[in-house]
Protein backbone atom coordinates (compact mmCIF):
# COMPACT_ATOMS: atom_id res chain seq x y z
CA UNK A 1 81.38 79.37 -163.87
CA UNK A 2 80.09 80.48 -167.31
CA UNK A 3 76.72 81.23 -168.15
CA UNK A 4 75.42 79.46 -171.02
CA UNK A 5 73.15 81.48 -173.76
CA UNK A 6 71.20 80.06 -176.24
CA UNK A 7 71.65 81.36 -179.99
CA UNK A 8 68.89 80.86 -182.67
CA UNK A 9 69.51 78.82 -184.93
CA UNK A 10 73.11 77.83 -183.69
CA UNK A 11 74.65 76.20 -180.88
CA UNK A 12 74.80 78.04 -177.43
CA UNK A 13 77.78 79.78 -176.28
CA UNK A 14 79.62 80.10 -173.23
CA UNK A 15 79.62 83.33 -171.48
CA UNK A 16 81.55 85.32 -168.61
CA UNK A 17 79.93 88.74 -168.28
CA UNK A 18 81.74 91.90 -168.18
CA UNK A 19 80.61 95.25 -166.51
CA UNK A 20 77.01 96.33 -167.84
CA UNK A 21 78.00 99.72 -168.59
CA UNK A 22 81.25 98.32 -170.83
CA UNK A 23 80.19 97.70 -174.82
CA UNK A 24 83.09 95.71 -175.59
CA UNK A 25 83.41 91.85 -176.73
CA UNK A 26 85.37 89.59 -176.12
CA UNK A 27 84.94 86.55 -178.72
CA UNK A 28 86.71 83.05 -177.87
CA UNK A 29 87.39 80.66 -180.17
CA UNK A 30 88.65 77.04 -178.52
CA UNK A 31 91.28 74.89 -180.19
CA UNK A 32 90.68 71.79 -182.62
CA UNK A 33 88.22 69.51 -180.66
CA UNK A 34 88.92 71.45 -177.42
CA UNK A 35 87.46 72.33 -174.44
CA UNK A 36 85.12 75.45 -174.91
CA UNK A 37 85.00 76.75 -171.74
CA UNK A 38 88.67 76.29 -171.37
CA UNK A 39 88.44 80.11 -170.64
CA UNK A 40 87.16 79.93 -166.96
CA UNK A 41 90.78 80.13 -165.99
CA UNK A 42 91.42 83.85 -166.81
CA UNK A 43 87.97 84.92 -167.15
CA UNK A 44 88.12 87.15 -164.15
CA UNK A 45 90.98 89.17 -165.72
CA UNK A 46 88.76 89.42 -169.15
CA UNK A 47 85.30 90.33 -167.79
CA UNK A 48 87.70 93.70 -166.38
CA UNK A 49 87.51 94.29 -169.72
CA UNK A 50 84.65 93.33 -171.11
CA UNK A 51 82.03 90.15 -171.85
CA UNK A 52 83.75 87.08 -173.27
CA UNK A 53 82.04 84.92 -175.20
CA UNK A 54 82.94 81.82 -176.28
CA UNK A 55 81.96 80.34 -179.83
CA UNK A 56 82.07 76.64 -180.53
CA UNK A 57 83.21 75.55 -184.09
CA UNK A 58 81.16 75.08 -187.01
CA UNK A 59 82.30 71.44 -187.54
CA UNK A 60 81.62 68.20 -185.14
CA UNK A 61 84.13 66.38 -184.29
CA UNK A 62 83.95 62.24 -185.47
CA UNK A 63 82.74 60.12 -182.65
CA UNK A 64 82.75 63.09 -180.36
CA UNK A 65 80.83 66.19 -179.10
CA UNK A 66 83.12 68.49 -179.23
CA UNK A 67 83.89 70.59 -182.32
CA UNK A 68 86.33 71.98 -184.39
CA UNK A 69 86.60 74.97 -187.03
CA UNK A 70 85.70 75.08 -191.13
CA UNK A 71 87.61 77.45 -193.31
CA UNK A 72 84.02 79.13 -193.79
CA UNK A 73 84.87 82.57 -192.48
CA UNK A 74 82.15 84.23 -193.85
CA UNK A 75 79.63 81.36 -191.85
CA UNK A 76 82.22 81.99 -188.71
CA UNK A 77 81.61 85.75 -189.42
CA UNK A 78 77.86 85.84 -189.59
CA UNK A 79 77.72 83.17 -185.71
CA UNK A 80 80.05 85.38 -184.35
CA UNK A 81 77.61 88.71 -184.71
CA UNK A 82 74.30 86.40 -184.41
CA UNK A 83 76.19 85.53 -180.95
CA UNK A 84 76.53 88.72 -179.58
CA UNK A 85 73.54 89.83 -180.88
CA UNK A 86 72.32 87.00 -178.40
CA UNK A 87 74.22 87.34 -175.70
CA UNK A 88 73.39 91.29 -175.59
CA UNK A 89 70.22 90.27 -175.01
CA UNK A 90 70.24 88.08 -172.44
CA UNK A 91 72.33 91.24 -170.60
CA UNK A 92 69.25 93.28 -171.23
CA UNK A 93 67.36 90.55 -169.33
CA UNK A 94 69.66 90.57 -166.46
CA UNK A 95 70.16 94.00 -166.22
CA UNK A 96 67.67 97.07 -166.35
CA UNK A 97 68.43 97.71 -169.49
CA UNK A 98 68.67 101.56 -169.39
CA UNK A 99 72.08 100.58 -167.56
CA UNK A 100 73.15 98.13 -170.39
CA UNK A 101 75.83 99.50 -173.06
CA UNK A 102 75.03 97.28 -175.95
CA UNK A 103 77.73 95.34 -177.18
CA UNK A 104 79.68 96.61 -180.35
CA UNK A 105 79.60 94.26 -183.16
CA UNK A 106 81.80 96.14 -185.48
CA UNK A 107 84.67 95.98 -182.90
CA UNK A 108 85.10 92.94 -181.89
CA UNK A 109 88.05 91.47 -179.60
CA UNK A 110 89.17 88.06 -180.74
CA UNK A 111 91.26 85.22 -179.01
CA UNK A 112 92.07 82.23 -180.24
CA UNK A 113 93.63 78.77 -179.13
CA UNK A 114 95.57 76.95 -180.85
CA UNK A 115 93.06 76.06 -184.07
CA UNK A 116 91.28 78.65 -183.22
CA UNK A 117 94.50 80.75 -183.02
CA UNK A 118 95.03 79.89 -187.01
CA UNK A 119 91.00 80.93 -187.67
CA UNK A 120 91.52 84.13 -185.81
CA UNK A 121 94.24 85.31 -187.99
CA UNK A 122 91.95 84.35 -191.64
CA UNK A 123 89.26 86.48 -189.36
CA UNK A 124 91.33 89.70 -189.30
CA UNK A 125 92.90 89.00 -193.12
CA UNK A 126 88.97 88.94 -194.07
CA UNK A 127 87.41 91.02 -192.21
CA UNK A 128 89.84 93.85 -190.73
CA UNK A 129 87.71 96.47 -189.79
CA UNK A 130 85.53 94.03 -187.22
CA UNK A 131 88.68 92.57 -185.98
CA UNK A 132 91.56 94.89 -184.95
CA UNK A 133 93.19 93.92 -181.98
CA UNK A 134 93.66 90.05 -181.86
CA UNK A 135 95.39 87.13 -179.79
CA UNK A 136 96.71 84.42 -181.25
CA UNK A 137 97.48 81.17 -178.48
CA UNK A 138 99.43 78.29 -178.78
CA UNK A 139 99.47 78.59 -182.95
CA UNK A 140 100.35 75.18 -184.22
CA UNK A 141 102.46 76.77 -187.20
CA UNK A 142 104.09 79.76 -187.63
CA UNK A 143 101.82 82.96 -187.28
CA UNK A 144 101.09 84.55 -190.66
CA UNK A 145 102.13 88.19 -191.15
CA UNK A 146 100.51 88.93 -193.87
CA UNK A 147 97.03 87.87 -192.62
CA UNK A 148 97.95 89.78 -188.85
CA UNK A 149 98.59 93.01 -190.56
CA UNK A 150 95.79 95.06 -190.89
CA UNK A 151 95.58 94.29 -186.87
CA UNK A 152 95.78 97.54 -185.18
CA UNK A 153 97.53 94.88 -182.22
CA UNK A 154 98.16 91.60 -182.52
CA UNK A 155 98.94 89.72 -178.97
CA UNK A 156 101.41 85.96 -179.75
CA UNK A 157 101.46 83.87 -176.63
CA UNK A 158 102.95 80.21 -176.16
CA UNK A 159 102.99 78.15 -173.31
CA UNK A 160 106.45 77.50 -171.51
CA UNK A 161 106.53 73.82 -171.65
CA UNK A 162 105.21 73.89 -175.17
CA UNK A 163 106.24 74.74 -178.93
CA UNK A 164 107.18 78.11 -179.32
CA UNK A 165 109.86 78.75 -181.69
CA UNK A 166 107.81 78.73 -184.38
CA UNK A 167 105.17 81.37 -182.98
CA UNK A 168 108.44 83.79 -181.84
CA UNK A 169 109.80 83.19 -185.76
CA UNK A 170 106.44 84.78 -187.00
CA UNK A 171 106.33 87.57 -184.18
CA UNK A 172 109.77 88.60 -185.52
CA UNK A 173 108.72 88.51 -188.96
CA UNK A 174 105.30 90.62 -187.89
CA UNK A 175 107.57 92.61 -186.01
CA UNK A 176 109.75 93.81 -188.96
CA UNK A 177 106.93 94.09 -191.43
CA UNK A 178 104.77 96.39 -189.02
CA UNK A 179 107.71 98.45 -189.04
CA UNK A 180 107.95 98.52 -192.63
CA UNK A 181 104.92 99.51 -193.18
CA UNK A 182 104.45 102.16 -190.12
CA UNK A 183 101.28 100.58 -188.75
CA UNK A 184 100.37 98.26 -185.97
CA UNK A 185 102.01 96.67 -182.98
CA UNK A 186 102.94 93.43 -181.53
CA UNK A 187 103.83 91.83 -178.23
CA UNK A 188 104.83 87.94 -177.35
CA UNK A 189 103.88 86.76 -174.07
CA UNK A 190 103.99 83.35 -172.43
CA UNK A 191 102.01 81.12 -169.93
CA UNK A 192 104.54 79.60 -167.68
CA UNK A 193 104.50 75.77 -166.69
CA UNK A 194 101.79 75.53 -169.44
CA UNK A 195 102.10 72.36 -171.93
CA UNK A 196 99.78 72.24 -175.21
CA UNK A 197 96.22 72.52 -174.27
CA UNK A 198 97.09 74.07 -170.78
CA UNK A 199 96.98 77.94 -169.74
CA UNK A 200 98.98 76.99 -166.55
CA UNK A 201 98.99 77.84 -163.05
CA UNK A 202 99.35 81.73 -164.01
CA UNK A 203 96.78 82.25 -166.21
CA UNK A 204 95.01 84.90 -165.02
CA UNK A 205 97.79 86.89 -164.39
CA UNK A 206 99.12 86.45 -167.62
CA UNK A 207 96.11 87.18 -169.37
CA UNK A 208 95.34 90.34 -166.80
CA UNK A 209 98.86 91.70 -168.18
CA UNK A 210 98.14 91.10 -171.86
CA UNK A 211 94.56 92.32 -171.90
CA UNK A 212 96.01 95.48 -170.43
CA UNK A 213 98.31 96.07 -173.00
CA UNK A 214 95.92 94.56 -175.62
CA UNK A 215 93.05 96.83 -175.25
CA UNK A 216 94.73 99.76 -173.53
């Protein structure tokens, strides 16, 4: 289960921890209203890599608790780094902290969900030298390739049983401009028996493969 850690100023984030002696986060941003600890299902294959953190969005939902994402990514920008800052401490606390590596704040892992898959890819138009390798889930439109460039990699997964063309059309498209260009790589994955909303009965598999070759 994930460990919750309260942020000043901000709502608390979700958090699986990764080895203490690994600097490296891992930031998760949940779909539009969505679940933010939708996560738990491959966070054993991400805490091999490092401590995921998940974010909630900046903007309530109507009649609900949930929350969903502004187009304020300089506000998204600041939380982000005020949440790590956070959750590095509470590792400290944990941990002797002589064994802790501090997270890195200036190289930052992002994965997004749908929603948060569209926010993740203004994130590494705005601020490419924070976020360089990126994952983009279950995109409700057609990935961007101009905004995914300056990604050193850029991960585009679908689920099986849901919508995909459109997210293969823009890996293509990322594909052939990367090449262009002679910079960055791409890879399309997919979550099988996994509908909209749904990482499917595979998950951490999946995500255990992708990681590998995301952050490799």
């Amino acid at each position: 289960m994930p460990f919750t850690v309260e942020v000043p100023g901000d709502a608390a984030v979700e958090v699986a921890f990764g080895p203490p002696d690994v600097g490296r986060a891992i930031l998760y941003m949940h779909g539009h209203c969505g679940n933010p600890v939708a996560f738990t299902s491959w966070a054993e294959a991400a805490t091999r890599f490092g401590t995921l953190i998940s974010l909630r969005g900046d903007t309530k939902c109507k009649g609900r608790s949930r929350r969903k994402w502004s187009y304020d990514y300089k506000g998204i920008d600041r939380r982000v780094r005020a949440a790590i800052a956070a959750v590095d401490a509470k590792r400290r606390d944990l941990v002797d902290s002589v064994a802790v590596t501090p997270l890195d704040p200036e190289n930052v892992v992002l994965i997004g969900y749908s929603q948060g898959a569209k926010r993740v890819e203004f994130m590494t138009h705005h601020f490419p030298s924070r976020y360089r390798r990126v994952a983009s889930i279950a995109v409700a439109d057609e990935p961007s390739p101009y905004r995914l460039k300056p990604a050193e990699k850029v991960l585009l997964m679908g689920g099986a049983w849901d919508a995909r063309k459109h997210i293969k059309e823009g890996f293509d498209k990322l594909k052939t401009l990367q090449k262009r260009v002679g910079a960055g790589e791409v890879r399309y994955m997919e979550f099988p028996k996994a509908r909209h909303g749904e990482y499917g009965p595979e998950a951490n598999e999946v995500m255990a493969e992708a990681l590998e070759w995301l952050l490799k």
